[in-house]
Protein backbone atom coordinates (compact mmCIF):
# COMPACT_ATOMS: atom_id res chain seq x y z
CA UNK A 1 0.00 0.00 0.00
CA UNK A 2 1.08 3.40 -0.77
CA UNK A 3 2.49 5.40 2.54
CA UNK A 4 -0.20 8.04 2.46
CA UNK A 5 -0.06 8.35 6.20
CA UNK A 6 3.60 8.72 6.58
CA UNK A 7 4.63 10.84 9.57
CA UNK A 8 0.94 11.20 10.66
CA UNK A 9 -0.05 10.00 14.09
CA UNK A 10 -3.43 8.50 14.88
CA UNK A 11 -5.56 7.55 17.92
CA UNK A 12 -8.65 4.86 17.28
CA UNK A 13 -10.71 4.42 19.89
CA UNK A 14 -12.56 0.67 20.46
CA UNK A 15 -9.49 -0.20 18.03
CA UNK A 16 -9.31 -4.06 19.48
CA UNK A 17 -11.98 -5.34 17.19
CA UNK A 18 -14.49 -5.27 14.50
CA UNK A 19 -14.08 -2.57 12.10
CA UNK A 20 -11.31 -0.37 14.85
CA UNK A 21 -9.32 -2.91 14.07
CA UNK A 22 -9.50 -2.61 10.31
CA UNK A 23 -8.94 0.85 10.68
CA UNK A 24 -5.86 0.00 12.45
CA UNK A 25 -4.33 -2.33 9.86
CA UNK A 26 -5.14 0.36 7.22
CA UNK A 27 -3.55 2.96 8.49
CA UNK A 28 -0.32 0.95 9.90
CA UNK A 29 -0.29 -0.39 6.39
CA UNK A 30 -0.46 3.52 4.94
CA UNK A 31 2.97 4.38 6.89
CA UNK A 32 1.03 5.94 10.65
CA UNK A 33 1.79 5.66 13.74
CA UNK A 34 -0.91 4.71 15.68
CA UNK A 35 -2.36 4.92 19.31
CA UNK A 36 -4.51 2.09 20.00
CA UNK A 37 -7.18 2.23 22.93
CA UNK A 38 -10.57 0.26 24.26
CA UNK A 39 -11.76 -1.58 27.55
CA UNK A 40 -9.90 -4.74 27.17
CA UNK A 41 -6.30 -4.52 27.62
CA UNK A 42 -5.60 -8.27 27.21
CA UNK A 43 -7.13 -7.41 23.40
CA UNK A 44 -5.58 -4.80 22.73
CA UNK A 45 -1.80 -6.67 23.31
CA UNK A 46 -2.58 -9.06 20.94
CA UNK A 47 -3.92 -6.88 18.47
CA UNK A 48 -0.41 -4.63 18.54
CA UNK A 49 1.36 -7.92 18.13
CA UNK A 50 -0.64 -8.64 15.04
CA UNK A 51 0.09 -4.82 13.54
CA UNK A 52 3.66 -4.79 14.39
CA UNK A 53 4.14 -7.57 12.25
CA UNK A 54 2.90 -5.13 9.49
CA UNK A 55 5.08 -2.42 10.24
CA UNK A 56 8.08 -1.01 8.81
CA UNK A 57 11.09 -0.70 11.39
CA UNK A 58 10.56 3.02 12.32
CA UNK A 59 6.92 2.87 12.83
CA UNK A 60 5.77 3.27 16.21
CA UNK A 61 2.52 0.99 17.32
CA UNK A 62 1.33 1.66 21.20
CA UNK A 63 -2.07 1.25 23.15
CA UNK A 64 -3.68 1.78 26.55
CA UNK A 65 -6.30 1.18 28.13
CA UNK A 66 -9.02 3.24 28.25
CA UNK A 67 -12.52 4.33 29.28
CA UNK A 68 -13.66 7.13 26.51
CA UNK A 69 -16.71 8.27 28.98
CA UNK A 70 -13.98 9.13 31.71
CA UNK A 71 -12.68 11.70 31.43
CA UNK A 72 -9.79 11.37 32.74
CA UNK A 73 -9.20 7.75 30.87
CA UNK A 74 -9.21 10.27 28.04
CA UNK A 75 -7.03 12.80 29.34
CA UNK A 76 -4.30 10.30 29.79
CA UNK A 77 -4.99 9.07 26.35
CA UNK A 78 -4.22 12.22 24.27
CA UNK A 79 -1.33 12.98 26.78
CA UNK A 80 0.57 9.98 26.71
CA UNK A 81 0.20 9.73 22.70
CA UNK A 82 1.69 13.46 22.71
CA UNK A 83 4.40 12.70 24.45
CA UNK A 84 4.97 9.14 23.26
CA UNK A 85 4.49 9.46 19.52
CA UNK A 86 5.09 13.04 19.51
CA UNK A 87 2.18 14.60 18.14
CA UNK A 88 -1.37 13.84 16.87
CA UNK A 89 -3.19 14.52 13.63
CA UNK A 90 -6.29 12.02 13.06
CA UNK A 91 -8.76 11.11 15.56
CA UNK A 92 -11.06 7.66 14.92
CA UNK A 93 -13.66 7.68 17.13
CA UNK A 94 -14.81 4.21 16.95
CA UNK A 95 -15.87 2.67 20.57
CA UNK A 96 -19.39 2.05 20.71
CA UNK A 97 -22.07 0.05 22.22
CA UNK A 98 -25.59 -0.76 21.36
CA UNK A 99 -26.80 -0.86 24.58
CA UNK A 100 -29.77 -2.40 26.02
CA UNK A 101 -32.49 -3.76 23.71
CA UNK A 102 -36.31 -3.76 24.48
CA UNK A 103 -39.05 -1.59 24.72
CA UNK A 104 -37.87 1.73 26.81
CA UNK A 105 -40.00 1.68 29.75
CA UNK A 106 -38.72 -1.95 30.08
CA UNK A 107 -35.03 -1.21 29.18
CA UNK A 108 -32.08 -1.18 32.02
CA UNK A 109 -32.16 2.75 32.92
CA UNK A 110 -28.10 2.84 33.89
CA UNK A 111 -27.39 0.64 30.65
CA UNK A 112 -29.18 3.02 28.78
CA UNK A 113 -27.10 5.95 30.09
CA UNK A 114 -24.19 4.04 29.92
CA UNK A 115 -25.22 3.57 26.20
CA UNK A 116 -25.23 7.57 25.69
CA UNK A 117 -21.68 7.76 27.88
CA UNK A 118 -19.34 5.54 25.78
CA UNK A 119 -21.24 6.64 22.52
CA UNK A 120 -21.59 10.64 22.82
CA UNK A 121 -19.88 11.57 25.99
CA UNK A 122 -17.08 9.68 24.81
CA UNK A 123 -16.83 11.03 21.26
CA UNK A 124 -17.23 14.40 22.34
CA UNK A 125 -14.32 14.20 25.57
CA UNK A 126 -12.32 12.65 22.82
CA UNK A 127 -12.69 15.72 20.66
CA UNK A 128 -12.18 18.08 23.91
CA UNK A 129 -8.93 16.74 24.41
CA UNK A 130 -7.27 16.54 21.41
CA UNK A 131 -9.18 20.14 19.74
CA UNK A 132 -6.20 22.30 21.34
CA UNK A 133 -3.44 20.39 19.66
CA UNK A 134 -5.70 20.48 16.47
CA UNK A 135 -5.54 24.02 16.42
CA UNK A 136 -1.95 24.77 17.68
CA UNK A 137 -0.57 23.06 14.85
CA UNK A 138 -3.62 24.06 12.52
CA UNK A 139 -4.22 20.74 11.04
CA UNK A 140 -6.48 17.75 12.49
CA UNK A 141 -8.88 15.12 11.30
CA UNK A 142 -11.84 13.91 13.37
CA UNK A 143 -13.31 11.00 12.25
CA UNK A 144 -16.76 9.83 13.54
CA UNK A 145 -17.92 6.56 13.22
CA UNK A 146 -21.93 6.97 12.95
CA UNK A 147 -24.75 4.10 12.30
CA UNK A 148 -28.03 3.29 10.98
CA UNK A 149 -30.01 5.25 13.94
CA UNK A 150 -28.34 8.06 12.80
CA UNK A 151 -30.65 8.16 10.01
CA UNK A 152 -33.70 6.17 10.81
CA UNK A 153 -35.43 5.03 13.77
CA UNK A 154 -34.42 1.69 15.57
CA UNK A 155 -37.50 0.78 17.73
CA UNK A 156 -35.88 -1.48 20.49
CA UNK A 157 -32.79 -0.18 20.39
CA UNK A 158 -33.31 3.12 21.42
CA UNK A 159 -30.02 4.59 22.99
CA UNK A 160 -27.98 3.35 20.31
CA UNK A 161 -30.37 5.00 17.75
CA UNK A 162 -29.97 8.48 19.60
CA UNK A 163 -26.72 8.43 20.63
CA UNK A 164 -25.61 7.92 16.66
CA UNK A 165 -28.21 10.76 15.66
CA UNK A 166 -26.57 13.16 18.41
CA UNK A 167 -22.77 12.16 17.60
CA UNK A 168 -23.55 12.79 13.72
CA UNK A 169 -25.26 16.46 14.71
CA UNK A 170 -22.33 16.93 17.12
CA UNK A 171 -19.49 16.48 14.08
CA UNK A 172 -21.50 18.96 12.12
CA UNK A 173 -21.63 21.41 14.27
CA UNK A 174 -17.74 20.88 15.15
CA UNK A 175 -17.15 21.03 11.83
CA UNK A 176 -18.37 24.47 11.62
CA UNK A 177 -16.65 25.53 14.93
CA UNK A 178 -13.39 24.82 13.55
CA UNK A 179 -13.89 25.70 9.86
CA UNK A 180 -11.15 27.41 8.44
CA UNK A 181 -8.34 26.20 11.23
CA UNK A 182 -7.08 23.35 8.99
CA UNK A 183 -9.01 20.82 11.15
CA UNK A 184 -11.78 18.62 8.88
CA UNK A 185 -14.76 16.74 10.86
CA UNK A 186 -16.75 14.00 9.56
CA UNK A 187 -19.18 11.13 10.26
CA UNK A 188 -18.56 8.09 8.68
CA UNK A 189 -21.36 5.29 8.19
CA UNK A 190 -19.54 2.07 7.67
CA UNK A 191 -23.11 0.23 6.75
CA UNK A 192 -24.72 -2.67 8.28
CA UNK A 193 -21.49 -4.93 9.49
CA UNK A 194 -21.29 -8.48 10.35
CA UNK A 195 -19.50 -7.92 13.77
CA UNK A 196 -19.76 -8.58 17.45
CA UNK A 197 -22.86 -5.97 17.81
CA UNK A 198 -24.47 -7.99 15.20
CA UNK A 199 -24.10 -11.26 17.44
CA UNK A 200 -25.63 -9.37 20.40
CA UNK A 201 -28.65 -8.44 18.17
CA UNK A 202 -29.26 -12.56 17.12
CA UNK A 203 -28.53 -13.65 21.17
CA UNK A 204 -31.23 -10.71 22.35
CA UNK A 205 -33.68 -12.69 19.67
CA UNK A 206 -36.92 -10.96 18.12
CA UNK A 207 -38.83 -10.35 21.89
CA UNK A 208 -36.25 -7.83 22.63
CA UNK A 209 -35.50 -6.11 18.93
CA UNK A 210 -37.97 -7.03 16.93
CA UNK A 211 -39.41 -9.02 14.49
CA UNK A 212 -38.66 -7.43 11.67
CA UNK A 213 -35.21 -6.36 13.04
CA UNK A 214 -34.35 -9.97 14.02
CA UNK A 215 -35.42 -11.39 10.20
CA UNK A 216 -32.99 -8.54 8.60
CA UNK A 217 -30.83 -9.49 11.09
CA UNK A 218 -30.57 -12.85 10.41
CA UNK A 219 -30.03 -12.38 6.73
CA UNK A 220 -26.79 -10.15 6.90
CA UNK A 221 -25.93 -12.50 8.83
CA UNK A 222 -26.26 -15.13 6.18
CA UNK A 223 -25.28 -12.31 3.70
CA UNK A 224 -21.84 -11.09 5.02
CA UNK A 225 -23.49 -7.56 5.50
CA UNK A 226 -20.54 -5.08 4.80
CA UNK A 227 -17.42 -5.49 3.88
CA UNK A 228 -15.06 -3.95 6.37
CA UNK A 229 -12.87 -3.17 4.01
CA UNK A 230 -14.89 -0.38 2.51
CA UNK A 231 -15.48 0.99 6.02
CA UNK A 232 -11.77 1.33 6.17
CA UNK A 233 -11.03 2.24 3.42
CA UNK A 234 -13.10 5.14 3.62
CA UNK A 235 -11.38 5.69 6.98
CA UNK A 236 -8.29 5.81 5.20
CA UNK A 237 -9.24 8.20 2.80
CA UNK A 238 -11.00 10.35 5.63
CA UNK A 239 -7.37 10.44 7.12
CA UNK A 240 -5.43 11.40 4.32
CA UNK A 241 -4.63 14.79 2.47
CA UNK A 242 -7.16 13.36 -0.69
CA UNK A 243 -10.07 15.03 1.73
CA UNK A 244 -8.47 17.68 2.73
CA UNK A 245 -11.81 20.50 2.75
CA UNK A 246 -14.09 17.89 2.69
CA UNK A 247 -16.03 18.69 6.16
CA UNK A 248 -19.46 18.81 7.64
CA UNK A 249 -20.64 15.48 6.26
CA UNK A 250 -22.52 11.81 6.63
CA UNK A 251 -20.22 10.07 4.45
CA UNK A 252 -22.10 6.17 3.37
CA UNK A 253 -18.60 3.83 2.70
CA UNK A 254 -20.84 1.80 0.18
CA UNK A 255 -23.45 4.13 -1.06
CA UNK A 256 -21.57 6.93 -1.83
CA UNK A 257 -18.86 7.88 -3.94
CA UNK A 258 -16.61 9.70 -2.38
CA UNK A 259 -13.48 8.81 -4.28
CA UNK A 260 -14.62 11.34 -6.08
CA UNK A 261 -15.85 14.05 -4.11
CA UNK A 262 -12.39 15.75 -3.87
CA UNK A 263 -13.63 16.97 -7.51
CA UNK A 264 -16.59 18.60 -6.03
CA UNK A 265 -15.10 20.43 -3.07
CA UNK A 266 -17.03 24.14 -3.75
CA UNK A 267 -20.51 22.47 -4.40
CA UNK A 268 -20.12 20.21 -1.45
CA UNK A 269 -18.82 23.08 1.00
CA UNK A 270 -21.88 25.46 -0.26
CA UNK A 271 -24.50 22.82 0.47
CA UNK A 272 -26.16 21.07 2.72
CA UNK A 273 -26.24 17.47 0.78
CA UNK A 274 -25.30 14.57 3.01
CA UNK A 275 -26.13 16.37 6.73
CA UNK A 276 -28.94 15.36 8.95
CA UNK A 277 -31.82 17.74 7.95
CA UNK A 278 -35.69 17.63 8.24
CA UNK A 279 -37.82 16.29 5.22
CA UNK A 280 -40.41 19.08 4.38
CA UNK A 281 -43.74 18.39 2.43
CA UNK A 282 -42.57 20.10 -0.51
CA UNK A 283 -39.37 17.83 -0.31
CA UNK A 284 -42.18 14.92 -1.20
CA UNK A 285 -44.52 16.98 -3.72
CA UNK A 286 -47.00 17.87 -0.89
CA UNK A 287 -48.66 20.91 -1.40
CA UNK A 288 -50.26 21.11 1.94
CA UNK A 289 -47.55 20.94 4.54
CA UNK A 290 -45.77 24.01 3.97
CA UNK A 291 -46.20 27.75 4.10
């Protein structure tokens, strides 16, 4: 693979599995340095093992435990990459849980929250924390990892569903806080992956998520959903200089084509195509709805 990432540096949260992990591999692969974090320590050893074998001699591969809705988990985080790998430039924020499944009035309350801590609180402490670096050195990319209750209900699975709607808004509105500093922000939706969240949807069964959730459920499963690979890739791209402007967006890995957007930089920056937005009767032909 080409060393697109040379001399960057780049922290990936829940980076010990699933799609982190892929993340990972691209971006060793692409010549970073990389910061690895997420709950499980024991994980997170034998996933630097795996990456070192894929690095060249001078590149340095670390991780550390961590807690994204602690804040002080996090503070540690962003100051021990600093000072071990000498700087920062990309920010993956990947950890996330789904979080209890049922019907809300039925659902755990402090799983719930705990849902809405690792998912938002920790995306946004992550940002906190590394923003000032971002903006010393007037270059940064934040990369959010979003999902499909960013963009349509998930009866059942409520505080996954809002926490991915509030993470997306939140990396909009960052975007615009920091436009013009050098620093891009984007969502990423990775589509409907065959990983370790999928397995907790098929154990939970269709009294806790669904019928109709369970049955599509069941046939990614037989499917293969995703590939991770286009996740990453996307990722990778996200990372590099290639997107350099592109901010402020929803980015689909397999429905969109964003190879290509680099072409399109002034029509996407003056519009509000691929954001969260309301759908207005005249959006649908309705000539009743709207003043």
């Amino acid at each position: 693979m080409e060393k697109i990432l040379s001399g960057k540096v780049a922290i990936i949260t829940g980076a010990n599995q699933g799609l982190g992990l892929e993340i990972a591999r691209k971006y060793v692969l692409a010549g970073a340095d990389v910061m690895l974090c997420a709950r499980n320590l024991a994980l997170l050893q034998e996933v630097q093992i795996d990456l070192n074998k894929l690095a060249v001699l001078e590149q340095k591969i670390i991780f550390k435990a961590c807690d994204v809705s602690v804040e002080a988990d996090v503070q540690a985080l962003v100051s021990e990459t600093l000072t071990k790998l000498g700087g920062c430039h990309i920010l993956v924020n990947n950890a996330g849980i789904y979080g209890p499944k049922g019907e809300i009035e039925d659902a755990d309350w402090a799983e719930w929250v705990k849902a809405i801590e690792i998912n938002v609180f920790g995306s946004v402490l992550m940002c906190r924390a590394i923003l000032p670096h971002f903006k010393a050195q007037g270059y940064g990319k934040v990369i959010q990892l979003s999902g499909g209750g960013a963009t349509n209900p998930l009866p059942r699975i409520s505080a996954y569903a809002v926490s991915k709607a509030a993470i997306v808004r939140f990396a909009e509105t960052l975007a615009e806080e920091v436009r013009g500093t050098g620093i891009d922000v984007n969502a990423l939706a990775p589509g409907a992956l065959n990983t370790r969240m999928l397995d907790e949807v098929l154990e939970a069964g269709p009294e806790k998520v669904g019928k109709d959730f369970y049955e599509r459920s069941l046939k990614q499963k037989e499917s293969g959903g995703a590939p991770l690979d286009r996740g990453a890739e996307l990722a990778l791209f996200l990372a590099s200089a290639a997107s350099d402007g592109i901010t402020g967006k929803l980015i689909s890995a397999v429905w969109d084509d964003w190879e290509h957007w680099p072409e399109h930089l002034d029509e996407l920056s003056s519009s509000d195509v691929y954001t969260l937005r309301r759908i207005t009767g005249r959006d649908r032909s309705f000539e009743w709805g709207d003043a």
